[in-house]
Protein backbone atom coordinates (compact mmCIF):
# COMPACT_ATOMS: atom_id res chain seq x y z
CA UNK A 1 170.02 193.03 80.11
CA UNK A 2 168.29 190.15 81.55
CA UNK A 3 165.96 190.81 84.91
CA UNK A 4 167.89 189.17 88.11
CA UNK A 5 166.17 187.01 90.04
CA UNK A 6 167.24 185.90 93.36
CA UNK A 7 164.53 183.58 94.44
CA UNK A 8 166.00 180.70 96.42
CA UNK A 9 162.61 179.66 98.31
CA UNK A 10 161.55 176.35 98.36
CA UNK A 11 159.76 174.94 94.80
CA UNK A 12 156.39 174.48 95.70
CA UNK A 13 155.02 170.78 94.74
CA UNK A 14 152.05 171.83 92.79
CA UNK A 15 154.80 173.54 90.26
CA UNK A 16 155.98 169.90 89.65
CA UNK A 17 153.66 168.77 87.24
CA UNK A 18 152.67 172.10 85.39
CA UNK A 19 152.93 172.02 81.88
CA UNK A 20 155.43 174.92 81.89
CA UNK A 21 157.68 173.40 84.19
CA UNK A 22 157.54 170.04 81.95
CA UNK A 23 158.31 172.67 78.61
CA UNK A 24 161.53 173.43 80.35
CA UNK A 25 162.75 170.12 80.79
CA UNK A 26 162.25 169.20 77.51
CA UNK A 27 164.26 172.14 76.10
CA UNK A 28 166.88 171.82 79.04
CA UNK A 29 167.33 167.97 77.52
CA UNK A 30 168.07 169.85 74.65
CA UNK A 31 170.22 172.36 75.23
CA UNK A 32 172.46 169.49 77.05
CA UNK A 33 171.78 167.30 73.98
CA UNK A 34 171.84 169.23 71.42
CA UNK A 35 173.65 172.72 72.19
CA UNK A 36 176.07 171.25 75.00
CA UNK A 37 176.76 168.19 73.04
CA UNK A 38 177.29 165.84 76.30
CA UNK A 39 177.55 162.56 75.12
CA UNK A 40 175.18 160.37 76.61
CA UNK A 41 172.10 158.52 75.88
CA UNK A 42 168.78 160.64 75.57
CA UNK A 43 166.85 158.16 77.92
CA UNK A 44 169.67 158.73 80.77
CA UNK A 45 168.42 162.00 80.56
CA UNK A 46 165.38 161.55 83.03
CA UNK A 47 164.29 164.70 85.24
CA UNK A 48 164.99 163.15 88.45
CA UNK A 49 168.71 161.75 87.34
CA UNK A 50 171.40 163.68 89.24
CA UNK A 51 173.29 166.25 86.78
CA UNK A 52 176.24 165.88 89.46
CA UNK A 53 178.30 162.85 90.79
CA UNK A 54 175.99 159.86 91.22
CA UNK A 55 174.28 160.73 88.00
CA UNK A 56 175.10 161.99 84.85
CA UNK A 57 178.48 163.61 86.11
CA UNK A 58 178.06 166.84 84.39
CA UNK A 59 181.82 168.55 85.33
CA UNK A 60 181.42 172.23 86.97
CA UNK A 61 182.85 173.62 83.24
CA UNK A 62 179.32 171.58 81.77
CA UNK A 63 176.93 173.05 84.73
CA UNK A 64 178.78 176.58 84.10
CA UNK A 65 177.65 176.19 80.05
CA UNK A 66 174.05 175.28 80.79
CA UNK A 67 173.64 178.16 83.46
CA UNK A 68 174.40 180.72 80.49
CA UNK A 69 172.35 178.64 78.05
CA UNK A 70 169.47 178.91 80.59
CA UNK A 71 170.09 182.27 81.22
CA UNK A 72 170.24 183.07 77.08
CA UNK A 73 167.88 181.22 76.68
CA UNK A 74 165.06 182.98 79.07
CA UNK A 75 166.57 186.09 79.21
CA UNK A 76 167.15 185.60 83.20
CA UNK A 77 170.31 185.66 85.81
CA UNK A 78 170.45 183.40 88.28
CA UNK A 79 171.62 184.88 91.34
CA UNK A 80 174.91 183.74 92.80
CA UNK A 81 173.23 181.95 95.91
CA UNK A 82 171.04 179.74 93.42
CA UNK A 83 174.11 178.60 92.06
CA UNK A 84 174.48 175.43 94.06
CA UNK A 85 174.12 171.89 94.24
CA UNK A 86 170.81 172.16 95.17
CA UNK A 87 169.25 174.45 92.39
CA UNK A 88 171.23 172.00 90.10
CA UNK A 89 170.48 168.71 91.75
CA UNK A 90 168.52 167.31 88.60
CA UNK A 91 166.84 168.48 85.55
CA UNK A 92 163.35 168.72 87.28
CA UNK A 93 164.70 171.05 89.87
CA UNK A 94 166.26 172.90 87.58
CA UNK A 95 163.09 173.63 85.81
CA UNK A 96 160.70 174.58 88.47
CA UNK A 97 163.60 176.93 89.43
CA UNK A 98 163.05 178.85 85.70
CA UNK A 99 159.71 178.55 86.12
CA UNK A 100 159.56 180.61 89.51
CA UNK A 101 162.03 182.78 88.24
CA UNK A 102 160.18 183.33 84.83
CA UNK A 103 156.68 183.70 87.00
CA UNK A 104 158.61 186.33 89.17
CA UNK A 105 159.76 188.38 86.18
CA UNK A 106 155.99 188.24 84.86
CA UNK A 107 154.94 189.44 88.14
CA UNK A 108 156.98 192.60 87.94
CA UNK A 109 156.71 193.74 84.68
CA UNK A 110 152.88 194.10 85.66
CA UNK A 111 153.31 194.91 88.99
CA UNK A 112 154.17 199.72 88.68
């Protein structure tokens, strides 16, 4: 069962550019590319592009998908609070979120 991480604190800056955080992006392109099969363009897929209205327009059924890809994926749960526009404002933000959540599970499995 996947650890459950409820961290909803703000995404520190120096995360940003962090090779990990970029590792996600590329495989969360992916998984909308490739696993998701949204039809669009790879280049409209920039991190900072809205995944909502205003951007790509991913539909609430599409964020749903990519939430249990993610969550396959890394073997994580994203709490219900995180599950909002904000977490899921763009691709970036979405990654630093995994990240913290990823760092957080690697904290505690060291951590008696």
């Amino acid at each position: 069962m996947s650890q459950h991480t409820n961290s909803t604190a703000p995404l520190a800056p120096s995360i940003a550019n962090d090779a990990g955080v970029q590792s996600i992006i590329v495989e969360l392109k992916r998984l909308i590319l490739k696993e998701l099969q949204v039809p669009i363009d790879a280049d409209q897929l920039d991190p900072h592009v809205p995944l909502l209205d205003g951007g790509l327009g991913l539909d609430s059924i599409t964020v749903f998908e990519l939430v249990a890809l993610i969550e396959k994926r890394y073997a994580i749960s994203f709490a219900v609070e995180s599950l909002n526009s904000e977490v899921f404002a763009n691709l970036a933000v979405v990654a630093r979120q995994v990240h913290l959540m990823l760092e957080h599970n690697r904290a505690a499995e060291i951590t008696p």
